[in-house]
PDB file of N, CA and C in Angstrom:
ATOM      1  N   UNK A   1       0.849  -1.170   0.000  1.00  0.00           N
ATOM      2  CA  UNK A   1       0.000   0.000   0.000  1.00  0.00           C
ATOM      3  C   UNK A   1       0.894   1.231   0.000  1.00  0.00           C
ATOM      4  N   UNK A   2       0.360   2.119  -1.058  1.00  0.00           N
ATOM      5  CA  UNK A   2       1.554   3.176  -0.939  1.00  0.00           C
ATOM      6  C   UNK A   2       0.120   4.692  -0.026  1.00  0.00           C
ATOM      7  N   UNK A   3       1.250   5.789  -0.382  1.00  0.00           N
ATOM      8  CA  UNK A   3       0.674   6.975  -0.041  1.00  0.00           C
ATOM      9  C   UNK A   3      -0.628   7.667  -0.630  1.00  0.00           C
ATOM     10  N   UNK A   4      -0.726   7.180  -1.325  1.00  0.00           N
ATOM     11  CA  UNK A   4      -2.353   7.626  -2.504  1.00  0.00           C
ATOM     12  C   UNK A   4      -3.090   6.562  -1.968  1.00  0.00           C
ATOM     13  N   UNK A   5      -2.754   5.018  -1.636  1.00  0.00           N
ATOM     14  CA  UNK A   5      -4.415   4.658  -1.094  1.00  0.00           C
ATOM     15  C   UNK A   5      -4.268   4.979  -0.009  1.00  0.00           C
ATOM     16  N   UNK A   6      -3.376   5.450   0.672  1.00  0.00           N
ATOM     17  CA  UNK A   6      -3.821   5.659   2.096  1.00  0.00           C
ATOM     18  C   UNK A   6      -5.015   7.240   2.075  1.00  0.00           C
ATOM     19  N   UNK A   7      -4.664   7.933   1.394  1.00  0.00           N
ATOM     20  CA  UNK A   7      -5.484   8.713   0.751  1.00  0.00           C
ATOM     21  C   UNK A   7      -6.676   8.717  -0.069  1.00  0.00           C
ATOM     22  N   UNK A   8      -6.631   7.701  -0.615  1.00  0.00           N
ATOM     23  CA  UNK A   8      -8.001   6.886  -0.979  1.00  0.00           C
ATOM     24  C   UNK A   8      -8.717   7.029   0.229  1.00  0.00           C
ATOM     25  N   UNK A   9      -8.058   6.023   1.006  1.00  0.00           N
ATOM     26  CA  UNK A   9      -8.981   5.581   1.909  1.00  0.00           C
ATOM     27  C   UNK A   9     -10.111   6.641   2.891  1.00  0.00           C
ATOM     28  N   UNK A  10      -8.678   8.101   3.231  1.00  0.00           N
ATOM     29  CA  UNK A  10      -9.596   9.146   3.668  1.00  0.00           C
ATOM     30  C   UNK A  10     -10.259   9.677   2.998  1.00  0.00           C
ATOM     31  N   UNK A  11     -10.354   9.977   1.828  1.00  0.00           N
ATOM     32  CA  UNK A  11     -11.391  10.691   0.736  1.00  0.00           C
ATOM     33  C   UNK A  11     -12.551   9.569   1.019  1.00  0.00           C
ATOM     34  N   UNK A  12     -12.417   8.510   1.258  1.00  0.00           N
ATOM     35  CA  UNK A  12     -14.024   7.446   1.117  1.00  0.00           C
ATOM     36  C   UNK A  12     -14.802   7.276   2.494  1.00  0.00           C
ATOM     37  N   UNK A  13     -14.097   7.986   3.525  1.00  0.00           N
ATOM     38  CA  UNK A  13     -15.118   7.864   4.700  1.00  0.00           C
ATOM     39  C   UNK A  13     -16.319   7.335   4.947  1.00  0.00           C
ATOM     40  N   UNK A  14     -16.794   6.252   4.972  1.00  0.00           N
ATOM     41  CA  UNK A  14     -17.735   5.687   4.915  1.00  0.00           C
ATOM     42  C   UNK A  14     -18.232   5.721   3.581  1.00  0.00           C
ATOM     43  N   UNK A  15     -17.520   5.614   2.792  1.00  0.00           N
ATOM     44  CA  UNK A  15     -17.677   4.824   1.108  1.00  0.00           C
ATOM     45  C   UNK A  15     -17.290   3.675   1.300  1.00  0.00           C
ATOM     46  N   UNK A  16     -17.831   2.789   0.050  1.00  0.00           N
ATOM     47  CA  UNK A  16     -16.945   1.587  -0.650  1.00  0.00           C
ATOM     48  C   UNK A  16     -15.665   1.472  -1.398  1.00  0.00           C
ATOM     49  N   UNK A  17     -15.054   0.999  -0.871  1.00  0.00           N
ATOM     50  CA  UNK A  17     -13.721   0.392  -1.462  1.00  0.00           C
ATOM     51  C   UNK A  17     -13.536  -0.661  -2.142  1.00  0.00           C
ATOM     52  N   UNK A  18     -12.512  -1.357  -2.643  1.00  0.00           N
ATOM     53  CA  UNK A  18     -12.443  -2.309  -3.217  1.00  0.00           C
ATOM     54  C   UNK A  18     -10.651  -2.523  -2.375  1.00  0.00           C
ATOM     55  N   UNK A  19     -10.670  -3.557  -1.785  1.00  0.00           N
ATOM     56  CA  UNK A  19      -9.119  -3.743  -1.543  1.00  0.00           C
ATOM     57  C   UNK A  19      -8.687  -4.878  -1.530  1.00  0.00           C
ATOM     58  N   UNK A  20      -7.401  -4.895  -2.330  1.00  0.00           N
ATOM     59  CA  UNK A  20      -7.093  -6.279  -2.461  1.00  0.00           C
ATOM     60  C   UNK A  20      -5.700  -6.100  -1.355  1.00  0.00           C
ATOM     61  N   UNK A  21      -5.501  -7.434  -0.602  1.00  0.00           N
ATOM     62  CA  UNK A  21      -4.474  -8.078   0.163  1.00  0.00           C
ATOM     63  C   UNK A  21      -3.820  -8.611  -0.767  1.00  0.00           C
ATOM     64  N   UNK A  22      -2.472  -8.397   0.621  1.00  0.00           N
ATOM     65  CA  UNK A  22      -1.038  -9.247  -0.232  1.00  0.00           C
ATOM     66  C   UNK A  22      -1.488 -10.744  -0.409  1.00  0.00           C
ATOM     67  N   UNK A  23      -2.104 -11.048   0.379  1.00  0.00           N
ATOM     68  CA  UNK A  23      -2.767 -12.569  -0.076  1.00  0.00           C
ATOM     69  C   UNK A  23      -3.579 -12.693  -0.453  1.00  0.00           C
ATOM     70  N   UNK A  24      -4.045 -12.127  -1.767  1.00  0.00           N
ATOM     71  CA  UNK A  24      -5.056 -12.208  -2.848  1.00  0.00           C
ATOM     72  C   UNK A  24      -6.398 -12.278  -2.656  1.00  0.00           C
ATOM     73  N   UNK A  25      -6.771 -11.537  -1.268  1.00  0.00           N
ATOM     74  CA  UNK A  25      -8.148 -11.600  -1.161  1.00  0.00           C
ATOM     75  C   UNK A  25      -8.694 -10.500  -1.809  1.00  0.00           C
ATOM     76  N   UNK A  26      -9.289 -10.340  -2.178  1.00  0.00           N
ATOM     77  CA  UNK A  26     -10.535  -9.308  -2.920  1.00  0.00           C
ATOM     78  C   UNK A  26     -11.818  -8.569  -2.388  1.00  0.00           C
ATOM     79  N   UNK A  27     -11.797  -7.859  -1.679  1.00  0.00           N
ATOM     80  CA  UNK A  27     -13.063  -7.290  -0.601  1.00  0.00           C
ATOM     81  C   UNK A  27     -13.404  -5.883  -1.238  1.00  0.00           C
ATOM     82  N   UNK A  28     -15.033  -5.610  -0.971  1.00  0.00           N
ATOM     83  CA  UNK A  28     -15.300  -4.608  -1.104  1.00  0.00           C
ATOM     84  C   UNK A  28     -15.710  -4.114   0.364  1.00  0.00           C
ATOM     85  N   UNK A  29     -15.198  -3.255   1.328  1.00  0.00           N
ATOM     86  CA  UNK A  29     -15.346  -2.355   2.037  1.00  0.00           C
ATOM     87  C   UNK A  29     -16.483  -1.297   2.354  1.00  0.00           C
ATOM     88  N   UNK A  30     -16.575  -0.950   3.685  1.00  0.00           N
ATOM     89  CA  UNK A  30     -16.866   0.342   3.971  1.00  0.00           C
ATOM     90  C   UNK A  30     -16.032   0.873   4.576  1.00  0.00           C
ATOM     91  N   UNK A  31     -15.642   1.862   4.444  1.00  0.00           N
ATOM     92  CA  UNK A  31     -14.577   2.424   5.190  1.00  0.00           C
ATOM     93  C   UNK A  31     -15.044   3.100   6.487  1.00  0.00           C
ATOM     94  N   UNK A  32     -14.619   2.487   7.710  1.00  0.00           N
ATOM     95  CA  UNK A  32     -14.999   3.457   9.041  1.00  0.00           C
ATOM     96  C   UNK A  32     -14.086   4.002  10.119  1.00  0.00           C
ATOM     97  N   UNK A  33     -12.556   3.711   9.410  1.00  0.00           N
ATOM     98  CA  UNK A  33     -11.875   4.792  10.128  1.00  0.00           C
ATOM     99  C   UNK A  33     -10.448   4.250   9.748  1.00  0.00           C
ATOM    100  N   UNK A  34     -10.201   5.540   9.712  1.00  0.00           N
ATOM    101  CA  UNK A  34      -8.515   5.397   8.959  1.00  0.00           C
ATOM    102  C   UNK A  34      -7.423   5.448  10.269  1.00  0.00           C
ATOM    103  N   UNK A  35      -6.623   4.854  10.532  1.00  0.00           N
ATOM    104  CA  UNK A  35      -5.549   5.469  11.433  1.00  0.00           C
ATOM    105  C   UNK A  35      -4.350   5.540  10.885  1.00  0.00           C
ATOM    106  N   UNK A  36      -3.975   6.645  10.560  1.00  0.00           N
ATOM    107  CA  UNK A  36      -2.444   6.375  10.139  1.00  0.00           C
ATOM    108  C   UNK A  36      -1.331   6.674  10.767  1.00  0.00           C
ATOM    109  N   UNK A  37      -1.458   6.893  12.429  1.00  0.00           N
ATOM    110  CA  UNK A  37      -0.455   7.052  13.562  1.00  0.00           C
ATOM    111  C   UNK A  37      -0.844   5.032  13.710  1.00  0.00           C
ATOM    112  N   UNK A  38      -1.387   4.437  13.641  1.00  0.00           N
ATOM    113  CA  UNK A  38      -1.622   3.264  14.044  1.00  0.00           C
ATOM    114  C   UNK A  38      -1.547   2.266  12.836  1.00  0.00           C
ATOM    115  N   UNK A  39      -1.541   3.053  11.686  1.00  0.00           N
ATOM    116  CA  UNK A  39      -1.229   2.360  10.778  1.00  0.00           C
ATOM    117  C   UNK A  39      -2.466   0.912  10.176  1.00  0.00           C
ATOM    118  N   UNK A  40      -3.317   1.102  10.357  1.00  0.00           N
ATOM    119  CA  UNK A  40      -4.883   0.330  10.239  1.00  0.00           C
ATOM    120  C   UNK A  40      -6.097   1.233   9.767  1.00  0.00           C
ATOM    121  N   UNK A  41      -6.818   0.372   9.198  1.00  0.00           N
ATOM    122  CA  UNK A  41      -8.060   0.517   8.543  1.00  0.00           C
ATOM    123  C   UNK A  41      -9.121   0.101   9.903  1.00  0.00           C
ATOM    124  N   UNK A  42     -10.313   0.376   9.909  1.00  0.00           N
ATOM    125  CA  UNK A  42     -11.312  -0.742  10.423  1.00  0.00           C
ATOM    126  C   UNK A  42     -12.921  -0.325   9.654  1.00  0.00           C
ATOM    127  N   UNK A  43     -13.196  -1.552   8.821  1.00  0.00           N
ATOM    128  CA  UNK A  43     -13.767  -1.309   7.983  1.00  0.00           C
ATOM    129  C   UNK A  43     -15.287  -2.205   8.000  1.00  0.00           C
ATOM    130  N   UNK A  44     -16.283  -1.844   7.521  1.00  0.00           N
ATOM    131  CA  UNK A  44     -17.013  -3.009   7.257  1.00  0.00           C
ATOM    132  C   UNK A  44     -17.290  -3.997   6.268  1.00  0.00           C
ATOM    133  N   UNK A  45     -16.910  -5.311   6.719  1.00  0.00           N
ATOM    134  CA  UNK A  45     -16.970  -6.254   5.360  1.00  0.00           C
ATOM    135  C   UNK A  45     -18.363  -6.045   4.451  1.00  0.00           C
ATOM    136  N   UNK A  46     -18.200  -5.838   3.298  1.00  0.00           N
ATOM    137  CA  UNK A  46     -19.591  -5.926   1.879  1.00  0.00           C
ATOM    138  C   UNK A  46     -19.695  -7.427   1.437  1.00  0.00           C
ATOM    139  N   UNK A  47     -18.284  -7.811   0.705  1.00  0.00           N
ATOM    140  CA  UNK A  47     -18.140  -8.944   0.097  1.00  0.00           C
ATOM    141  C   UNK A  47     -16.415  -9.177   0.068  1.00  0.00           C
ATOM    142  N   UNK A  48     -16.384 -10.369  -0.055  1.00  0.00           N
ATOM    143  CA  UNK A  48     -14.857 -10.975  -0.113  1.00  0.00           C
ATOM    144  C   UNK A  48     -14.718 -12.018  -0.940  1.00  0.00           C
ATOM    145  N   UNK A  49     -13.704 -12.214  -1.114  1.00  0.00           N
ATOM    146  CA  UNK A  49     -13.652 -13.640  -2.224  1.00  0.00           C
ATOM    147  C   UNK A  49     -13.060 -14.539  -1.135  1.00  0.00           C
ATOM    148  N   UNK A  50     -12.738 -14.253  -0.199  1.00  0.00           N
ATOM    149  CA  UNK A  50     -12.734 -15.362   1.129  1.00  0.00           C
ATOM    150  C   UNK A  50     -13.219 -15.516   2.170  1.00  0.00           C
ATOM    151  N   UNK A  51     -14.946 -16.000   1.639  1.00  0.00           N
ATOM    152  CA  UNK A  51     -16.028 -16.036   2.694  1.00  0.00           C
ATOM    153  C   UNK A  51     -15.554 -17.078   3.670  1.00  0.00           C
ATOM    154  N   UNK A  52     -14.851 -17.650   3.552  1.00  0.00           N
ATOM    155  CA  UNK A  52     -14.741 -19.049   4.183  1.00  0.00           C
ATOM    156  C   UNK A  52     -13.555 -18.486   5.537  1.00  0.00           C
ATOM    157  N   UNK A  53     -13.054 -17.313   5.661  1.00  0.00           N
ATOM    158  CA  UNK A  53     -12.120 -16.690   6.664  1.00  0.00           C
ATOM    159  C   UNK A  53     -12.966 -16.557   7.881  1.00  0.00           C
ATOM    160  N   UNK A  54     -14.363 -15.593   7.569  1.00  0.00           N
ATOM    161  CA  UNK A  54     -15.250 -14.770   8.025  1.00  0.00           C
ATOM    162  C   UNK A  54     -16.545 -15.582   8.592  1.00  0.00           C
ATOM    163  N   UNK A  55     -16.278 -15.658  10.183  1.00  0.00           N
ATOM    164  CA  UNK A  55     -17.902 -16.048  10.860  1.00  0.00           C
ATOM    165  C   UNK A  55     -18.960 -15.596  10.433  1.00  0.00           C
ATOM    166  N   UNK A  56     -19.987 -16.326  10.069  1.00  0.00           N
ATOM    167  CA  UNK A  56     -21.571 -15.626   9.880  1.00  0.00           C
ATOM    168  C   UNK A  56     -21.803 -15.594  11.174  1.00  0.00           C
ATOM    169  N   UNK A  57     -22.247 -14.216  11.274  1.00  0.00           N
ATOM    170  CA  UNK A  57     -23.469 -14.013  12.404  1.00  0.00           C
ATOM    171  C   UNK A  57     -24.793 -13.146  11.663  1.00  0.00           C
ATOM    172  N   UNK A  58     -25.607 -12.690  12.671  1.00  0.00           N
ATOM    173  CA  UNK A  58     -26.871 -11.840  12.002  1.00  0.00           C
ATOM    174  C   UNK A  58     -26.233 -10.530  12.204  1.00  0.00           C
ATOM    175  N   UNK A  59     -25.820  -9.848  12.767  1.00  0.00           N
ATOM    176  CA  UNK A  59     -24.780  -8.406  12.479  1.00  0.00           C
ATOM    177  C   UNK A  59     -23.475  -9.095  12.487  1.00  0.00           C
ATOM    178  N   UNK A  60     -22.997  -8.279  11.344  1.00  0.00           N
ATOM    179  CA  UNK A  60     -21.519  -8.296  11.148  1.00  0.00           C
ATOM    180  C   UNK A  60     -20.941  -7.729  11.854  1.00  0.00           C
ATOM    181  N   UNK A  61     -19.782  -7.871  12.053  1.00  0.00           N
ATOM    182  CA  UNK A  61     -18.601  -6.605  13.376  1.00  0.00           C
ATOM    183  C   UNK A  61     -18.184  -6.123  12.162  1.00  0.00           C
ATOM    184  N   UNK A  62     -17.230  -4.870  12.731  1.00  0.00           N
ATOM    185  CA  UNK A  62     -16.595  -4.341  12.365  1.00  0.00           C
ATOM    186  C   UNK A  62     -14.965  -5.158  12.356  1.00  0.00           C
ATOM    187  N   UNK A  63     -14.169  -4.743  11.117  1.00  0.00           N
ATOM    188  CA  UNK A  63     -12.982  -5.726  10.913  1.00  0.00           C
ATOM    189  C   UNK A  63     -11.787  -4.364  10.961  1.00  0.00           C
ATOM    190  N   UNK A  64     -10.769  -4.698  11.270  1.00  0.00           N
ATOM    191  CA  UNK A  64      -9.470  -4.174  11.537  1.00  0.00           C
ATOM    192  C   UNK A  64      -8.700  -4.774  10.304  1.00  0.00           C
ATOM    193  N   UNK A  65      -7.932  -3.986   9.544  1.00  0.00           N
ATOM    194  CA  UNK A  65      -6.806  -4.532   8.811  1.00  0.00           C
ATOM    195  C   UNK A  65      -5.462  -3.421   8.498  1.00  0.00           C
ATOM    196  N   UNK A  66      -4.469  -4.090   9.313  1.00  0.00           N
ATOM    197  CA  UNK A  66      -3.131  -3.470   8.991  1.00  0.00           C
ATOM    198  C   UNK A  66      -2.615  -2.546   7.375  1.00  0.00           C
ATOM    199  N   UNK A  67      -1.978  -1.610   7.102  1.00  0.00           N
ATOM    200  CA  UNK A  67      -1.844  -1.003   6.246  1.00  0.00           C
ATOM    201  C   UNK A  67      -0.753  -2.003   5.444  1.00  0.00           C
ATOM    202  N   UNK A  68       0.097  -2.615   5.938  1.00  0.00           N
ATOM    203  CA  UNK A  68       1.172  -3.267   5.654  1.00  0.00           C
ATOM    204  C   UNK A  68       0.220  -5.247   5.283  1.00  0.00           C
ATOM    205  N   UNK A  69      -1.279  -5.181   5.294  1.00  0.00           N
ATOM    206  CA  UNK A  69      -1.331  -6.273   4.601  1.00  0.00           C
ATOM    207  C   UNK A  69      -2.214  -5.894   3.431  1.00  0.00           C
ATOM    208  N   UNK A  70      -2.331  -4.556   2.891  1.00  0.00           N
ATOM    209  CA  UNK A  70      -3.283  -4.174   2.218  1.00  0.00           C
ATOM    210  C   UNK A  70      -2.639  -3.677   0.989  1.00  0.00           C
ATOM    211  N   UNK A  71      -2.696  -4.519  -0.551  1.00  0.00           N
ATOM    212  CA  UNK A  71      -1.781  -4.539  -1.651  1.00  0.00           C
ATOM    213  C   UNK A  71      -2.440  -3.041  -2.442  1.00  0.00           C
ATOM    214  N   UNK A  72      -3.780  -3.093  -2.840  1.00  0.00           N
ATOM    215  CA  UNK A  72      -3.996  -1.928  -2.868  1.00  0.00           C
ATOM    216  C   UNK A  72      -5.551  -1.605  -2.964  1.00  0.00           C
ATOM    217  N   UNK A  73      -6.212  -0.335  -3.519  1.00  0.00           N
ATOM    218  CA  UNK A  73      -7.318   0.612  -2.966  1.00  0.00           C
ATOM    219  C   UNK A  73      -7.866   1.343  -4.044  1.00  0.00           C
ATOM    220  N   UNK A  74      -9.148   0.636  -4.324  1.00  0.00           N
ATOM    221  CA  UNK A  74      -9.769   1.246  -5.212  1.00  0.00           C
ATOM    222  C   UNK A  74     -10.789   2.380  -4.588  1.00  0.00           C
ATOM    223  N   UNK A  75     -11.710   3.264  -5.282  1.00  0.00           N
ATOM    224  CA  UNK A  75     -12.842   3.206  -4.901  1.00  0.00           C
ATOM    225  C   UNK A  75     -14.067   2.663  -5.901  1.00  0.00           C
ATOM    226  N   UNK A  76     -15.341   2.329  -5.038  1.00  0.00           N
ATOM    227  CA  UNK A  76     -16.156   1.780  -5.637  1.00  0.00           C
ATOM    228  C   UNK A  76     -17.217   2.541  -5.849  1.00  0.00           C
ATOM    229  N   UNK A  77     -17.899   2.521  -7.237  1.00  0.00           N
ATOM    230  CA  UNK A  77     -18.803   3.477  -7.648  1.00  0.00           C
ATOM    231  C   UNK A  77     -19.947   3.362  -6.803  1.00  0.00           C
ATOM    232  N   UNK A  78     -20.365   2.534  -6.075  1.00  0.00           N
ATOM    233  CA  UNK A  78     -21.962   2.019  -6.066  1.00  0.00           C
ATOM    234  C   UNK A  78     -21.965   2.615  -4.377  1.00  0.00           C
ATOM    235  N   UNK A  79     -23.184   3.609  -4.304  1.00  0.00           N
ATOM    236  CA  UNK A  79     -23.577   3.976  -3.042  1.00  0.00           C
ATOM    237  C   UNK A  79     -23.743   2.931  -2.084  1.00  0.00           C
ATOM    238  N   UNK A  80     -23.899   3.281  -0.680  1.00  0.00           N
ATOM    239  CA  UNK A  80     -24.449   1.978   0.264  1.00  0.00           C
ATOM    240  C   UNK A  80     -26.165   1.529  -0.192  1.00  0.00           C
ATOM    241  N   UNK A  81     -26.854   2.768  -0.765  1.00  0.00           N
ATOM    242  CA  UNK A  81     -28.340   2.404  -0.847  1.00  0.00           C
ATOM    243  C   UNK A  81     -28.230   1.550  -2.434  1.00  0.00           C
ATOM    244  N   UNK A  82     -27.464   1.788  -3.031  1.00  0.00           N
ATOM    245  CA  UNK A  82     -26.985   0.597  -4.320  1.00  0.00           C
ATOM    246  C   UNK A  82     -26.745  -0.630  -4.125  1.00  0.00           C
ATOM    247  N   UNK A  83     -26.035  -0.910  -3.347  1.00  0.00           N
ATOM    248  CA  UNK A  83     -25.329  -2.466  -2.471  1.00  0.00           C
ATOM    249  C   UNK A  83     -26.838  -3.057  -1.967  1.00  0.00           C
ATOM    250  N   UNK A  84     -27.659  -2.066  -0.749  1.00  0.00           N
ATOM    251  CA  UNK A  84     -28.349  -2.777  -0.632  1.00  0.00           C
ATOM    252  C   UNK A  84     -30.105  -3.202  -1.071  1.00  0.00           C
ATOM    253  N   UNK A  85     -29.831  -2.076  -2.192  1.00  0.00           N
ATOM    254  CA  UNK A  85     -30.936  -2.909  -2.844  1.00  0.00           C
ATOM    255  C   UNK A  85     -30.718  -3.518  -3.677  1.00  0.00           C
ATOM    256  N   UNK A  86     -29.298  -4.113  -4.537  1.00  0.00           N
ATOM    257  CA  UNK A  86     -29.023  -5.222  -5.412  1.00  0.00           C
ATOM    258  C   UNK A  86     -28.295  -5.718  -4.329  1.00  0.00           C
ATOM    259  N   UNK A  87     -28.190  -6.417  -3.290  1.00  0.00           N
ATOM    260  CA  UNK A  87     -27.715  -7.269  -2.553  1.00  0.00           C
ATOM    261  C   UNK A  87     -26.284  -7.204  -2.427  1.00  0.00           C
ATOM    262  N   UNK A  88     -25.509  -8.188  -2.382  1.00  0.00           N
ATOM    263  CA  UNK A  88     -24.004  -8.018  -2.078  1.00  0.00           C
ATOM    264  C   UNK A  88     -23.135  -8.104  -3.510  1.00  0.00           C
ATOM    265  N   UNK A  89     -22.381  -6.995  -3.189  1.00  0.00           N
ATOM    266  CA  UNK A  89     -21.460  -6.640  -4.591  1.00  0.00           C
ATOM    267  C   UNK A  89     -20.095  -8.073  -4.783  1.00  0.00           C
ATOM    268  N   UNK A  90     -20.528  -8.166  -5.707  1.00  0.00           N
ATOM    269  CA  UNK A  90     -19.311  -9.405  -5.899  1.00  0.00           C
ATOM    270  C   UNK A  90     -17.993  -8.650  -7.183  1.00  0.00           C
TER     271      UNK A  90
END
Protein backbone atom coordinates (compact mmCIF):
# COMPACT_ATOMS: atom_id res chain seq x y z
CA UNK A 1 0.00 0.00 0.00
CA UNK A 2 1.55 3.18 -0.94
CA UNK A 3 0.67 6.98 -0.04
CA UNK A 4 -2.35 7.63 -2.50
CA UNK A 5 -4.41 4.66 -1.09
CA UNK A 6 -3.82 5.66 2.10
CA UNK A 7 -5.48 8.71 0.75
CA UNK A 8 -8.00 6.89 -0.98
CA UNK A 9 -8.98 5.58 1.91
CA UNK A 10 -9.60 9.15 3.67
CA UNK A 11 -11.39 10.69 0.74
CA UNK A 12 -14.02 7.45 1.12
CA UNK A 13 -15.12 7.86 4.70
CA UNK A 14 -17.74 5.69 4.92
CA UNK A 15 -17.68 4.82 1.11
CA UNK A 16 -16.95 1.59 -0.65
CA UNK A 17 -13.72 0.39 -1.46
CA UNK A 18 -12.44 -2.31 -3.22
CA UNK A 19 -9.12 -3.74 -1.54
CA UNK A 20 -7.09 -6.28 -2.46
CA UNK A 21 -4.47 -8.08 0.16
CA UNK A 22 -1.04 -9.25 -0.23
CA UNK A 23 -2.77 -12.57 -0.08
CA UNK A 24 -5.06 -12.21 -2.85
CA UNK A 25 -8.15 -11.60 -1.16
CA UNK A 26 -10.53 -9.31 -2.92
CA UNK A 27 -13.06 -7.29 -0.60
CA UNK A 28 -15.30 -4.61 -1.10
CA UNK A 29 -15.35 -2.36 2.04
CA UNK A 30 -16.87 0.34 3.97
CA UNK A 31 -14.58 2.42 5.19
CA UNK A 32 -15.00 3.46 9.04
CA UNK A 33 -11.87 4.79 10.13
CA UNK A 34 -8.52 5.40 8.96
CA UNK A 35 -5.55 5.47 11.43
CA UNK A 36 -2.44 6.37 10.14
CA UNK A 37 -0.45 7.05 13.56
CA UNK A 38 -1.62 3.26 14.04
CA UNK A 39 -1.23 2.36 10.78
CA UNK A 40 -4.88 0.33 10.24
CA UNK A 41 -8.06 0.52 8.54
CA UNK A 42 -11.31 -0.74 10.42
CA UNK A 43 -13.77 -1.31 7.98
CA UNK A 44 -17.01 -3.01 7.26
CA UNK A 45 -16.97 -6.25 5.36
CA UNK A 46 -19.59 -5.93 1.88
CA UNK A 47 -18.14 -8.94 0.10
CA UNK A 48 -14.86 -10.97 -0.11
CA UNK A 49 -13.65 -13.64 -2.22
CA UNK A 50 -12.73 -15.36 1.13
CA UNK A 51 -16.03 -16.04 2.69
CA UNK A 52 -14.74 -19.05 4.18
CA UNK A 53 -12.12 -16.69 6.66
CA UNK A 54 -15.25 -14.77 8.03
CA UNK A 55 -17.90 -16.05 10.86
CA UNK A 56 -21.57 -15.63 9.88
CA UNK A 57 -23.47 -14.01 12.40
CA UNK A 58 -26.87 -11.84 12.00
CA UNK A 59 -24.78 -8.41 12.48
CA UNK A 60 -21.52 -8.30 11.15
CA UNK A 61 -18.60 -6.60 13.38
CA UNK A 62 -16.60 -4.34 12.37
CA UNK A 63 -12.98 -5.73 10.91
CA UNK A 64 -9.47 -4.17 11.54
CA UNK A 65 -6.81 -4.53 8.81
CA UNK A 66 -3.13 -3.47 8.99
CA UNK A 67 -1.84 -1.00 6.25
CA UNK A 68 1.17 -3.27 5.65
CA UNK A 69 -1.33 -6.27 4.60
CA UNK A 70 -3.28 -4.17 2.22
CA UNK A 71 -1.78 -4.54 -1.65
CA UNK A 72 -4.00 -1.93 -2.87
CA UNK A 73 -7.32 0.61 -2.97
CA UNK A 74 -9.77 1.25 -5.21
CA UNK A 75 -12.84 3.21 -4.90
CA UNK A 76 -16.16 1.78 -5.64
CA UNK A 77 -18.80 3.48 -7.65
CA UNK A 78 -21.96 2.02 -6.07
CA UNK A 79 -23.58 3.98 -3.04
CA UNK A 80 -24.45 1.98 0.26
CA UNK A 81 -28.34 2.40 -0.85
CA UNK A 82 -26.98 0.60 -4.32
CA UNK A 83 -25.33 -2.47 -2.47
CA UNK A 84 -28.35 -2.78 -0.63
CA UNK A 85 -30.94 -2.91 -2.84
CA UNK A 86 -29.02 -5.22 -5.41
CA UNK A 87 -27.72 -7.27 -2.55
CA UNK A 88 -24.00 -8.02 -2.08
CA UNK A 89 -21.46 -6.64 -4.59
CA UNK A 90 -19.31 -9.41 -5.90
Amino acid sequence: MNDRDVETLKRNDNCLVRITTCDGEVMIARVRFVSESNQDLIYDLVSTTKESQYEKLDEQPAYLIRFNDIESVEPVGLSGSQVESEGKVQ
